[in-house]
C-alpha atoms as a PDB file:
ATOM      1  CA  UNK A   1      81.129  24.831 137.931  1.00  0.00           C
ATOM      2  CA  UNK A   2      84.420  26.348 137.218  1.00  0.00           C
ATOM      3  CA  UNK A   3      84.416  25.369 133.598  1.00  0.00           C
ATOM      4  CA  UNK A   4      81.037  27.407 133.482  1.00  0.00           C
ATOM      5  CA  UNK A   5      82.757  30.418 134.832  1.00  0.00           C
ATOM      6  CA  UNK A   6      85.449  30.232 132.294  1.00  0.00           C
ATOM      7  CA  UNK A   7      82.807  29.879 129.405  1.00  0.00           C
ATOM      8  CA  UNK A   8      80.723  32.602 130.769  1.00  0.00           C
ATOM      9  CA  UNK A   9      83.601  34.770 131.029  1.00  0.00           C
ATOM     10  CA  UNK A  10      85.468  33.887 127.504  1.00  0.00           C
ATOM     11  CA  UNK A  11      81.490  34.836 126.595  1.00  0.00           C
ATOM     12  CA  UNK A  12      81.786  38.288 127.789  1.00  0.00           C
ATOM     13  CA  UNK A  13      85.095  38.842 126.245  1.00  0.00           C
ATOM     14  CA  UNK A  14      83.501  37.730 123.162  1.00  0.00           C
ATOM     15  CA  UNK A  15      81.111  40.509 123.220  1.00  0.00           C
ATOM     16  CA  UNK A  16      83.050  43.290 124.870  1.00  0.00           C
ATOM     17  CA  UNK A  17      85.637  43.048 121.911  1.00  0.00           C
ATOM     18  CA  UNK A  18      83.608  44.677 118.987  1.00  0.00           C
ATOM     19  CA  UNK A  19      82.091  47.460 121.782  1.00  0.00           C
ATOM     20  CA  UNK A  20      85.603  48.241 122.305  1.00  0.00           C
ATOM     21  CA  UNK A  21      87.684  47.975 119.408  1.00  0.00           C
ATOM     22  CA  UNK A  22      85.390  47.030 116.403  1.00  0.00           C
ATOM     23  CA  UNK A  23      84.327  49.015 113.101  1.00  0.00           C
ATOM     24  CA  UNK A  24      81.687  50.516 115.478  1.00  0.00           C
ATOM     25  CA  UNK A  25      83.215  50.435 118.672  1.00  0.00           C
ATOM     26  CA  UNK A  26      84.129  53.107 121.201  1.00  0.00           C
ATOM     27  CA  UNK A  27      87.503  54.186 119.807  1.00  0.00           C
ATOM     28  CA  UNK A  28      86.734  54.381 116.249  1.00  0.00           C
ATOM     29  CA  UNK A  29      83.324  56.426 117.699  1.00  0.00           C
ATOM     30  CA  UNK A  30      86.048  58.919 119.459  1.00  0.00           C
ATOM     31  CA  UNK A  31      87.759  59.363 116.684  1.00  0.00           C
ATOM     32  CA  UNK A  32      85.212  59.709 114.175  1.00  0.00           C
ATOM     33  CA  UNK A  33      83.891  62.847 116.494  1.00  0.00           C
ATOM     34  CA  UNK A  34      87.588  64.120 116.898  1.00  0.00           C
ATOM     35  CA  UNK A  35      87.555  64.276 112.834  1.00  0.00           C
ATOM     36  CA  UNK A  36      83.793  65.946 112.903  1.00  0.00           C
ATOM     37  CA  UNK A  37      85.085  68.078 115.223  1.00  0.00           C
ATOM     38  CA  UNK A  38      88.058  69.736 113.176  1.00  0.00           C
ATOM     39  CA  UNK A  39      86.066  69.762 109.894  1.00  0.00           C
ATOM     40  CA  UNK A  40      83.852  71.775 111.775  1.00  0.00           C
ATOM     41  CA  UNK A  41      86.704  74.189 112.735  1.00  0.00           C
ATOM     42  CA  UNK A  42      88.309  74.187 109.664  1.00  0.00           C
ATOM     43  CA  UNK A  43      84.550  75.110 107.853  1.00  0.00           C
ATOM     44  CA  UNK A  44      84.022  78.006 110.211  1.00  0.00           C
ATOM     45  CA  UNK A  45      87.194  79.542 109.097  1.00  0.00           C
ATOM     46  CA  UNK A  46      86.571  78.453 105.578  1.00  0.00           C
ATOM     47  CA  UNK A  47      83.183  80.911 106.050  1.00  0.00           C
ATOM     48  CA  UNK A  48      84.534  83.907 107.691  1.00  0.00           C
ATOM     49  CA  UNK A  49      87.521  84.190 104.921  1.00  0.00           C
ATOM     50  CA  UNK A  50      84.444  83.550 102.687  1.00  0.00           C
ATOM     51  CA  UNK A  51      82.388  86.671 104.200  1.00  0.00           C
ATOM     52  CA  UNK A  52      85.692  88.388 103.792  1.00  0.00           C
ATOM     53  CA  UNK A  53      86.334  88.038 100.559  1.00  0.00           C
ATOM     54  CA  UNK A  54      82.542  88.277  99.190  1.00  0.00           C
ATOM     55  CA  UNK A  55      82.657  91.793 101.000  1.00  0.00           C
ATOM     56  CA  UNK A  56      86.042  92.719  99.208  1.00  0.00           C
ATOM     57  CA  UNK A  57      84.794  92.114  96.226  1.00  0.00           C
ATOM     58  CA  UNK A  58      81.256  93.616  96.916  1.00  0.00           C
ATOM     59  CA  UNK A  59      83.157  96.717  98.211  1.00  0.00           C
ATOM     60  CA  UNK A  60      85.304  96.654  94.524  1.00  0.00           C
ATOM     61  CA  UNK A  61      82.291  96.570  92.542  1.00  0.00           C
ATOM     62  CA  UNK A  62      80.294  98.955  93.923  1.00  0.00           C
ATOM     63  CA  UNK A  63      82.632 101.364  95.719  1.00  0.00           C
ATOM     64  CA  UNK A  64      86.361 103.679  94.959  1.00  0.00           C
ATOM     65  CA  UNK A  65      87.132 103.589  98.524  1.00  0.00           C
ATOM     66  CA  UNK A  66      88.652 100.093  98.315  1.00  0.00           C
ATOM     67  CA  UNK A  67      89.911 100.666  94.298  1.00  0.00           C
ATOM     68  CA  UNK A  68      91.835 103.962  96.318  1.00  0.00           C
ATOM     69  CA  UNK A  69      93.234 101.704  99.436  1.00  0.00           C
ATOM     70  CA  UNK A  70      94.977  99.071  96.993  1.00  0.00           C
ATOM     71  CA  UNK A  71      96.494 101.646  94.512  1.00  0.00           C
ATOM     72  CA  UNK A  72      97.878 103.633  97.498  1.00  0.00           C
ATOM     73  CA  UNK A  73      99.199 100.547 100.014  1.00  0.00           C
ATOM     74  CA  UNK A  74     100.056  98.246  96.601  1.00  0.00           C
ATOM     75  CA  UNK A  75     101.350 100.381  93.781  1.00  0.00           C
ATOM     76  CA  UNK A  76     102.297 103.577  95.978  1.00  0.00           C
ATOM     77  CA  UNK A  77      99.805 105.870  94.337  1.00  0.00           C
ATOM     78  CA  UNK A  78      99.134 108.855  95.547  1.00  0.00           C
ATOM     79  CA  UNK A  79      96.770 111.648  94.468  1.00  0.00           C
ATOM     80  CA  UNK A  80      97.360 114.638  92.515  1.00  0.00           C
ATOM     81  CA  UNK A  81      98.045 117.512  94.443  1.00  0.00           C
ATOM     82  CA  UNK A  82      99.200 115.490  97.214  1.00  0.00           C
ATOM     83  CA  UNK A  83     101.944 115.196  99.730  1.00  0.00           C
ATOM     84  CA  UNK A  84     103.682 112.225 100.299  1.00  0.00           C
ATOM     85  CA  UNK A  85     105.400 112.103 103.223  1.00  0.00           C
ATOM     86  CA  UNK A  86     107.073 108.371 104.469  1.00  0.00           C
ATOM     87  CA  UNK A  87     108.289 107.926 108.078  1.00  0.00           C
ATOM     88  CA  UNK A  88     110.995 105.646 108.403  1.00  0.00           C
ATOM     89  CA  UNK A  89     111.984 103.765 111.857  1.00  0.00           C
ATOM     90  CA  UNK A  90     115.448 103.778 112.344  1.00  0.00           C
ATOM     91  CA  UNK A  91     117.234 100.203 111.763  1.00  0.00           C
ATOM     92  CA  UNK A  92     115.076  99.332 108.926  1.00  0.00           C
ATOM     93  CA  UNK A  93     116.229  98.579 105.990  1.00  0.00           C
ATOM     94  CA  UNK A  94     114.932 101.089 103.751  1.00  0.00           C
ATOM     95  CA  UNK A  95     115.956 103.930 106.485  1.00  0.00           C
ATOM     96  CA  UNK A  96     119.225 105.855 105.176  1.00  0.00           C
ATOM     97  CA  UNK A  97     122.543 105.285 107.701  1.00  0.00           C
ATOM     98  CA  UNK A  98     123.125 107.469 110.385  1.00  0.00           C
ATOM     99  CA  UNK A  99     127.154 107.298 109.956  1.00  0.00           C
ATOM    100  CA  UNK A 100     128.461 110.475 108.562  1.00  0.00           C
ATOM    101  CA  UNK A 101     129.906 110.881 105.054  1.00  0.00           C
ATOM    102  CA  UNK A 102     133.755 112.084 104.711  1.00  0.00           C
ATOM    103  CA  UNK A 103     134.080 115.170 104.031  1.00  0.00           C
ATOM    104  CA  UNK A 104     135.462 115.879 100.631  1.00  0.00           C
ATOM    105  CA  UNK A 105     139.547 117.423 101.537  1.00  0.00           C
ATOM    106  CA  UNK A 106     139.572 121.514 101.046  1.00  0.00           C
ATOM    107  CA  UNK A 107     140.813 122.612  98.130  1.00  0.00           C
ATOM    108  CA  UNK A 108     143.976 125.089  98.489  1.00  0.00           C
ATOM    109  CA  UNK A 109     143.519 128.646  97.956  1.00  0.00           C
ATOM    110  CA  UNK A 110     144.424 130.323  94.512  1.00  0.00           C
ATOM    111  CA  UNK A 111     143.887 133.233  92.665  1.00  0.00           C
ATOM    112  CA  UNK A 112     140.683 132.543  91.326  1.00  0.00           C
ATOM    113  CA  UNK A 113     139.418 131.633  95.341  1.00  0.00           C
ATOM    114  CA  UNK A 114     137.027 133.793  96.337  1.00  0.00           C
ATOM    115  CA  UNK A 115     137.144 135.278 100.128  1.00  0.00           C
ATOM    116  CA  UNK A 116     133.956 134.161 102.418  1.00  0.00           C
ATOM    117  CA  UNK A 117     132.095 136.837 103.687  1.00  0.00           C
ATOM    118  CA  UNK A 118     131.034 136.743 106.969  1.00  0.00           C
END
């Protein structure tokens, strides 16, 4: 009876193995969705920079307003007859330096100074 129970049970061991870890098993099942499941991400980004893009270039071919938006923000173009007027935060590197300049020495007073008036 015993050596039965072994059989039986080296039997079910047998079987459980390629549920578990074999080419169709479980695990590799898991996995397989966990792959599904980022291609599917990775897709639905793929589409919306897609959508993006188709409109961009929809917008370019059949409208200025976009043509206007890149030559202003990419080449700095502005219209004619327009201001251009560029606000700087200070601390960034394109803002000028707060620290003051020397002041050039006075030159000494000769004949050919001229008195201030005031």
């Amino acid at each position: 009876m015993r050596l039965i129970t072994l059989a039986l049970f080296a039997l079910l061991l047998l079987i459980q193995y390629p549920l578990w870890l074999g080419k169709g098993g479980w695990l590799a099942v898991h996995e397989m969705e966990a792959q599904v499941d980022a291609t599917r991400k990775k897709t639905d980004e793929l589409k919306a920079r897609n959508a993006k893009l188709e409109s961009e270039v929809r917008d370019l071919k059949n409208g200025t307003g976009a043509v206007e938006e890149r030559a202003r923000y990419e080449l700095g173009m502005i219209k004619q007859d327009e201001i251009f007027i560029q606000v700087l935060k200070p601390g960034s590197k394109d803002a000028p330096s707060m620290t003051p300049h020397p002041k050039p020495p006075a030159e000494p007073a000769g004949k050919n100074a001229k008195p201030l008036d005031d």
